[in-house]
C-alpha atoms as a PDB file:
ATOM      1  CA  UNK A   1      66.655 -53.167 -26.981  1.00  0.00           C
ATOM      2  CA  UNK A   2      62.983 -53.078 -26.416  1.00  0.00           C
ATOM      3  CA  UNK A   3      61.163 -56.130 -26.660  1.00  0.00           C
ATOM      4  CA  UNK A   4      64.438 -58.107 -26.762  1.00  0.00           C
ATOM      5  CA  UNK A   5      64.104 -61.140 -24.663  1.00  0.00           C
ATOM      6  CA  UNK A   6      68.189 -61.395 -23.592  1.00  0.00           C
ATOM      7  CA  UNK A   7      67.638 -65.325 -23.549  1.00  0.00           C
ATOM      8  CA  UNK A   8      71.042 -65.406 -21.702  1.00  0.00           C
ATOM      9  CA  UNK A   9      70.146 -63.481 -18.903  1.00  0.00           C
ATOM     10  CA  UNK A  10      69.935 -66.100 -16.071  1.00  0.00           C
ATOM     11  CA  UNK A  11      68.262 -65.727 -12.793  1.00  0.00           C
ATOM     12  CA  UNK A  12      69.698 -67.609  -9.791  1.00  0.00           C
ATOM     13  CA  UNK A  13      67.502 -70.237  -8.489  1.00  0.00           C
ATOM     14  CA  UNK A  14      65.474 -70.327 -11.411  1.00  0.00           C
ATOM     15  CA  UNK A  15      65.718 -72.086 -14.838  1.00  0.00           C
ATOM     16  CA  UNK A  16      65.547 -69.320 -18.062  1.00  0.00           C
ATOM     17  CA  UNK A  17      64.283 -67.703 -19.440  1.00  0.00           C
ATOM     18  CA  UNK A  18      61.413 -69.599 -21.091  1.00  0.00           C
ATOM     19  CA  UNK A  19      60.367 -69.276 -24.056  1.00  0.00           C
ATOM     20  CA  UNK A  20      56.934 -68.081 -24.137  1.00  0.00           C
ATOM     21  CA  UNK A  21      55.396 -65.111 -25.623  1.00  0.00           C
ATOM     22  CA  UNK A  22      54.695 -62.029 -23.279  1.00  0.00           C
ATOM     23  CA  UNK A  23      53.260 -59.523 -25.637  1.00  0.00           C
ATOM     24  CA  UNK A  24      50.222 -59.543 -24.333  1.00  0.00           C
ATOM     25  CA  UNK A  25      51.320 -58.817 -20.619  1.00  0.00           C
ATOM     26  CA  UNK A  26      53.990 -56.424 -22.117  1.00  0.00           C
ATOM     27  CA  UNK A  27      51.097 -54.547 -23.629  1.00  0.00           C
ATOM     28  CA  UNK A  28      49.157 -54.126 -20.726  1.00  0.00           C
ATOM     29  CA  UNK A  29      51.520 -52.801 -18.370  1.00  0.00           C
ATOM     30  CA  UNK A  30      51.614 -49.256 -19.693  1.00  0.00           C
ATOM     31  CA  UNK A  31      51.560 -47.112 -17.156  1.00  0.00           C
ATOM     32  CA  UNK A  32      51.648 -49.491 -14.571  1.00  0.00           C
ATOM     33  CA  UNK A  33      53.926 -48.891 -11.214  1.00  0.00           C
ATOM     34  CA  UNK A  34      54.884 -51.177  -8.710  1.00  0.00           C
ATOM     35  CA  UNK A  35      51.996 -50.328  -6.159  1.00  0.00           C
ATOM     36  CA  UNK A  36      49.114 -51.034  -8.913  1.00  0.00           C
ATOM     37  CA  UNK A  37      51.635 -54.325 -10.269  1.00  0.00           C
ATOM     38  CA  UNK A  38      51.447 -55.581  -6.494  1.00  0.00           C
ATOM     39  CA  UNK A  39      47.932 -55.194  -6.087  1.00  0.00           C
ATOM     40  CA  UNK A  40      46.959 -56.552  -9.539  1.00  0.00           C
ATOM     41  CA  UNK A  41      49.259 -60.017  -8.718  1.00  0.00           C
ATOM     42  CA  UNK A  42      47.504 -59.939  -5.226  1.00  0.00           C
ATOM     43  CA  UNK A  43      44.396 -61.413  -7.109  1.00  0.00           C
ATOM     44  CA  UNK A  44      46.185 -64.181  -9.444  1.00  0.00           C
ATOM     45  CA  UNK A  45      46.211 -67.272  -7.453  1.00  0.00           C
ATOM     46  CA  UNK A  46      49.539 -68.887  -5.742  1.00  0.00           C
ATOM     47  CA  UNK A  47      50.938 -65.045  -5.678  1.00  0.00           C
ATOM     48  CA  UNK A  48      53.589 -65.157  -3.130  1.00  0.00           C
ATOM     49  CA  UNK A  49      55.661 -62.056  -3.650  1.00  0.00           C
ATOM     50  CA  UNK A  50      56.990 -59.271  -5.716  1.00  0.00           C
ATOM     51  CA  UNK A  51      61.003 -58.363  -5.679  1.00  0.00           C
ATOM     52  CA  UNK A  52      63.761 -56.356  -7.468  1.00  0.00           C
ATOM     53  CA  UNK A  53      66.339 -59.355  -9.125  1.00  0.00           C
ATOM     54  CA  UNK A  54      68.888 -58.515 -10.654  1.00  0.00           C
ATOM     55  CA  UNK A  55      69.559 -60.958 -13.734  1.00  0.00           C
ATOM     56  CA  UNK A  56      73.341 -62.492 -14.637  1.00  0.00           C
ATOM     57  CA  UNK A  57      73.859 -59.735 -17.518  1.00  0.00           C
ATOM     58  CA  UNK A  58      73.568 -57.054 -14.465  1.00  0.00           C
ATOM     59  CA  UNK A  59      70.403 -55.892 -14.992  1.00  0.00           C
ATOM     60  CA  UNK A  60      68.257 -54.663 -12.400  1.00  0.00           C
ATOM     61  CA  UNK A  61      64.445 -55.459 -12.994  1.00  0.00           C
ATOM     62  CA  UNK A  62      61.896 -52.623 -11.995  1.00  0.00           C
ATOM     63  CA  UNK A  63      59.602 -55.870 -10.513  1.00  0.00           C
ATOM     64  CA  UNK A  64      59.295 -59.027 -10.447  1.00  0.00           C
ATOM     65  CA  UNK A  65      56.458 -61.473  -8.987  1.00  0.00           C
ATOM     66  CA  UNK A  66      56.354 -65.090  -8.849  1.00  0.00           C
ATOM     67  CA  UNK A  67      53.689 -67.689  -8.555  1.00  0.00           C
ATOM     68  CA  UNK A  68      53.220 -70.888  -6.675  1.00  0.00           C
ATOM     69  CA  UNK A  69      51.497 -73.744  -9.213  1.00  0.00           C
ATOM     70  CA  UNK A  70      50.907 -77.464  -8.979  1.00  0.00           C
ATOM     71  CA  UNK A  71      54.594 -78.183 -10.465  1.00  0.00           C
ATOM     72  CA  UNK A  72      56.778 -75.144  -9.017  1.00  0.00           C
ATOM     73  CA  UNK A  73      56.954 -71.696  -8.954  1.00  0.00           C
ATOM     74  CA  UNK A  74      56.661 -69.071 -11.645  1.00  0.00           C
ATOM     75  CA  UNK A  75      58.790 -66.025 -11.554  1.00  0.00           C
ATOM     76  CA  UNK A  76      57.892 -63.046 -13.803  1.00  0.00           C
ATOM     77  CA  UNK A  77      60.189 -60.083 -14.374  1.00  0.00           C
ATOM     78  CA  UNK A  78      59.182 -56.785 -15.855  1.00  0.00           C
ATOM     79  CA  UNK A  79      61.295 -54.367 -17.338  1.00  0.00           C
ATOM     80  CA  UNK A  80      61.938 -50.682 -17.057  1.00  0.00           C
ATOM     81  CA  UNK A  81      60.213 -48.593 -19.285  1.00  0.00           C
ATOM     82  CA  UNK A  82      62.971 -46.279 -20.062  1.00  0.00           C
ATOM     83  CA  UNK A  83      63.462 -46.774 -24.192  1.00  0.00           C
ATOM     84  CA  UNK A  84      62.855 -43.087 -24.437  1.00  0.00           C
ATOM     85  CA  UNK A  85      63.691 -43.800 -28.344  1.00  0.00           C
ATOM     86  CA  UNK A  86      61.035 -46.680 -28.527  1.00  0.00           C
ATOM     87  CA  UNK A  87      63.040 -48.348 -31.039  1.00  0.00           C
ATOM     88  CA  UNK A  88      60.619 -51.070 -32.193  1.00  0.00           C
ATOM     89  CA  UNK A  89      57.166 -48.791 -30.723  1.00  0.00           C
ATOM     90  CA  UNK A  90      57.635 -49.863 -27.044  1.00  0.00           C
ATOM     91  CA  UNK A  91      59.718 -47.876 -24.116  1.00  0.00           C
ATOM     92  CA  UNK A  92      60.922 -51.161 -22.138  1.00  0.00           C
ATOM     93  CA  UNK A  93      63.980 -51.663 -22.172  1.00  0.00           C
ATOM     94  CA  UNK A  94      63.795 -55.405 -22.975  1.00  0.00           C
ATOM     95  CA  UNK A  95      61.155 -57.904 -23.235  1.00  0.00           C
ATOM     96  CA  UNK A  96      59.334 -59.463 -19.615  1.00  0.00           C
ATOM     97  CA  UNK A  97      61.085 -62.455 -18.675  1.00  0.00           C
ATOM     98  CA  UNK A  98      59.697 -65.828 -17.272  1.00  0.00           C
ATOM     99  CA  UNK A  99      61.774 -67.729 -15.395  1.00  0.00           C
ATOM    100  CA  UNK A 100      60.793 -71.067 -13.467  1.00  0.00           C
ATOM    101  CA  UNK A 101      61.532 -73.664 -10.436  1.00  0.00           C
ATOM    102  CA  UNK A 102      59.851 -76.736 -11.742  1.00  0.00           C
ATOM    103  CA  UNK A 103      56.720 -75.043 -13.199  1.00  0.00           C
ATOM    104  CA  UNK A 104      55.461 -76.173 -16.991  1.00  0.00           C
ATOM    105  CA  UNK A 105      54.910 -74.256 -20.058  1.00  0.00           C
ATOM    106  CA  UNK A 106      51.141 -74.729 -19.722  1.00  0.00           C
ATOM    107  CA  UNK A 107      51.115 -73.324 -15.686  1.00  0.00           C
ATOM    108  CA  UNK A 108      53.582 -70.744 -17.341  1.00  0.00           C
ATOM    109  CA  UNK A 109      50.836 -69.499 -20.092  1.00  0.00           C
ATOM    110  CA  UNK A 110      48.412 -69.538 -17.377  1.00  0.00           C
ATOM    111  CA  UNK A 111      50.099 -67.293 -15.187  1.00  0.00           C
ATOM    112  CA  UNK A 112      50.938 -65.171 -18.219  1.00  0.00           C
ATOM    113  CA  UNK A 113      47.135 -64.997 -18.889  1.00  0.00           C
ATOM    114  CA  UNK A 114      45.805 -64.272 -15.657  1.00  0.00           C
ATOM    115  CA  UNK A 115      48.074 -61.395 -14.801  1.00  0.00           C
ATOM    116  CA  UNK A 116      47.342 -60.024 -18.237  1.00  0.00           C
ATOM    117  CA  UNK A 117      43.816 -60.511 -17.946  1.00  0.00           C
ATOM    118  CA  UNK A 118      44.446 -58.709 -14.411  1.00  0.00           C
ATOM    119  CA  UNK A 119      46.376 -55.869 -15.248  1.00  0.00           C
ATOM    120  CA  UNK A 120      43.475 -55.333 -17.968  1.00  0.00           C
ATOM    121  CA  UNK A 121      40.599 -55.626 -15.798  1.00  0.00           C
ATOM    122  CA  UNK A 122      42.252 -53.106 -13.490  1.00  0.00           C
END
Protein backbone atom coordinates (compact mmCIF):
# COMPACT_ATOMS: atom_id res chain seq x y z
CA UNK A 1 0.00 0.00 0.00
CA UNK A 2 2.82 2.42 -0.01
CA UNK A 3 2.18 5.75 -1.12
CA UNK A 4 -1.59 5.07 -1.08
CA UNK A 5 -3.35 8.01 0.32
CA UNK A 6 -6.60 5.85 1.94
CA UNK A 7 -8.77 9.07 1.15
CA UNK A 8 -11.41 7.41 3.45
CA UNK A 9 -9.49 7.27 6.39
CA UNK A 10 -11.08 10.01 8.60
CA UNK A 11 -9.61 11.62 11.59
CA UNK A 12 -11.95 12.82 14.36
CA UNK A 13 -12.04 16.45 14.78
CA UNK A 14 -10.55 17.09 11.61
CA UNK A 15 -11.86 17.37 7.99
CA UNK A 16 -9.88 14.67 5.37
CA UNK A 17 -7.85 13.96 4.15
CA UNK A 18 -6.92 16.77 1.74
CA UNK A 19 -5.90 16.47 -1.24
CA UNK A 20 -2.53 17.78 -1.62
CA UNK A 21 0.60 16.23 -2.73
CA UNK A 22 3.13 15.02 0.02
CA UNK A 23 5.89 13.53 -2.01
CA UNK A 24 8.15 15.81 -1.22
CA UNK A 25 7.77 15.49 2.68
CA UNK A 26 7.34 11.67 2.11
CA UNK A 27 10.77 11.78 0.55
CA UNK A 28 12.48 13.44 3.14
CA UNK A 29 11.56 11.54 6.05
CA UNK A 30 13.83 8.58 5.46
CA UNK A 31 15.26 7.68 8.32
CA UNK A 32 13.60 9.99 10.38
CA UNK A 33 12.25 8.93 14.11
CA UNK A 34 10.01 10.60 16.25
CA UNK A 35 12.72 12.46 18.43
CA UNK A 36 14.45 14.13 15.18
CA UNK A 37 10.39 14.58 13.62
CA UNK A 38 9.67 16.55 17.01
CA UNK A 39 12.57 18.62 16.93
CA UNK A 40 12.44 19.37 13.17
CA UNK A 41 8.42 20.63 13.66
CA UNK A 42 9.76 22.56 16.79
CA UNK A 43 11.15 25.15 14.20
CA UNK A 44 8.00 25.44 11.68
CA UNK A 45 5.93 28.17 13.02
CA UNK A 46 2.34 27.64 14.89
CA UNK A 47 3.82 23.96 15.91
CA UNK A 48 1.73 22.98 18.77
CA UNK A 49 2.21 19.27 19.18
CA UNK A 50 3.07 15.88 17.92
CA UNK A 51 0.64 12.66 18.76
CA UNK A 52 -0.10 9.00 17.84
CA UNK A 53 -4.00 9.12 16.06
CA UNK A 54 -5.35 6.50 15.14
CA UNK A 55 -7.43 7.09 11.79
CA UNK A 56 -11.28 5.56 11.22
CA UNK A 57 -9.83 2.51 9.03
CA UNK A 58 -7.87 1.50 12.46
CA UNK A 59 -4.72 2.55 11.68
CA UNK A 60 -2.32 3.67 14.09
CA UNK A 61 0.03 6.54 12.77
CA UNK A 62 3.81 6.35 13.88
CA UNK A 63 3.38 10.55 14.34
CA UNK A 64 1.53 13.06 13.75
CA UNK A 65 2.05 17.02 14.25
CA UNK A 66 -0.26 19.75 13.67
CA UNK A 67 0.03 23.42 13.04
CA UNK A 68 -1.74 26.51 14.18
CA UNK A 69 -2.30 29.06 10.90
CA UNK A 70 -4.30 32.21 10.32
CA UNK A 71 -7.54 30.01 9.32
CA UNK A 72 -7.20 26.75 11.65
CA UNK A 73 -5.06 24.15 12.40
CA UNK A 74 -3.09 21.76 10.25
CA UNK A 75 -2.68 18.20 11.25
CA UNK A 76 -0.03 16.05 9.50
CA UNK A 77 0.20 12.29 9.88
CA UNK A 78 3.14 10.16 8.92
CA UNK A 79 3.16 6.69 8.28
CA UNK A 80 5.10 3.66 9.35
CA UNK A 81 7.79 2.69 7.33
CA UNK A 82 7.24 -0.95 7.45
CA UNK A 83 6.59 -1.92 3.43
CA UNK A 84 9.47 -4.28 3.80
CA UNK A 85 8.41 -5.26 0.01
CA UNK A 86 8.51 -1.51 -1.13
CA UNK A 87 5.93 -2.20 -3.57
CA UNK A 88 5.97 1.05 -5.59
CA UNK A 89 10.06 1.96 -4.27
CA UNK A 90 8.96 3.35 -0.84
CA UNK A 91 8.68 1.29 2.71
CA UNK A 92 5.59 3.40 4.18
CA UNK A 93 2.96 1.80 4.53
CA UNK A 94 0.64 4.45 3.01
CA UNK A 95 0.99 7.89 1.86
CA UNK A 96 1.30 11.09 4.79
CA UNK A 97 -2.00 12.38 5.40
CA UNK A 98 -3.19 16.07 5.89
CA UNK A 99 -6.02 16.58 7.67
CA UNK A 100 -7.49 20.12 8.75
CA UNK A 101 -9.79 22.29 11.30
CA UNK A 102 -10.53 25.27 9.18
CA UNK A 103 -7.05 25.68 7.61
CA UNK A 104 -6.81 26.37 3.52
CA UNK A 105 -5.11 24.57 0.83
CA UNK A 106 -2.58 27.41 0.47
CA UNK A 107 -1.68 27.40 4.65
CA UNK A 108 -1.82 23.54 3.93
CA UNK A 109 1.09 23.71 1.07
CA UNK A 110 2.87 25.96 3.32
CA UNK A 111 3.06 23.79 6.13
CA UNK A 112 3.85 20.96 3.73
CA UNK A 113 6.83 23.10 2.52
CA UNK A 114 8.28 24.22 5.58
CA UNK A 115 8.46 20.88 7.32
CA UNK A 116 9.94 19.51 4.14
CA UNK A 117 12.27 22.19 3.78
CA UNK A 118 12.95 21.35 7.65
CA UNK A 119 13.38 17.84 7.68
CA UNK A 120 15.94 18.63 4.70
CA UNK A 121 17.89 21.22 6.29
CA UNK A 122 18.29 18.90 9.27
Amino acid sequence: MSRSLVKDASLKGFDGPIDVSTDRLQDSLKGSNGERLESVCRTIPGHIKQFRPITSDGYTWFWAYSFRTNSGVVAVLIPWYQDWDKKDGSQADRAVAVYTQGATKAEVEEILEQFSAACLDE
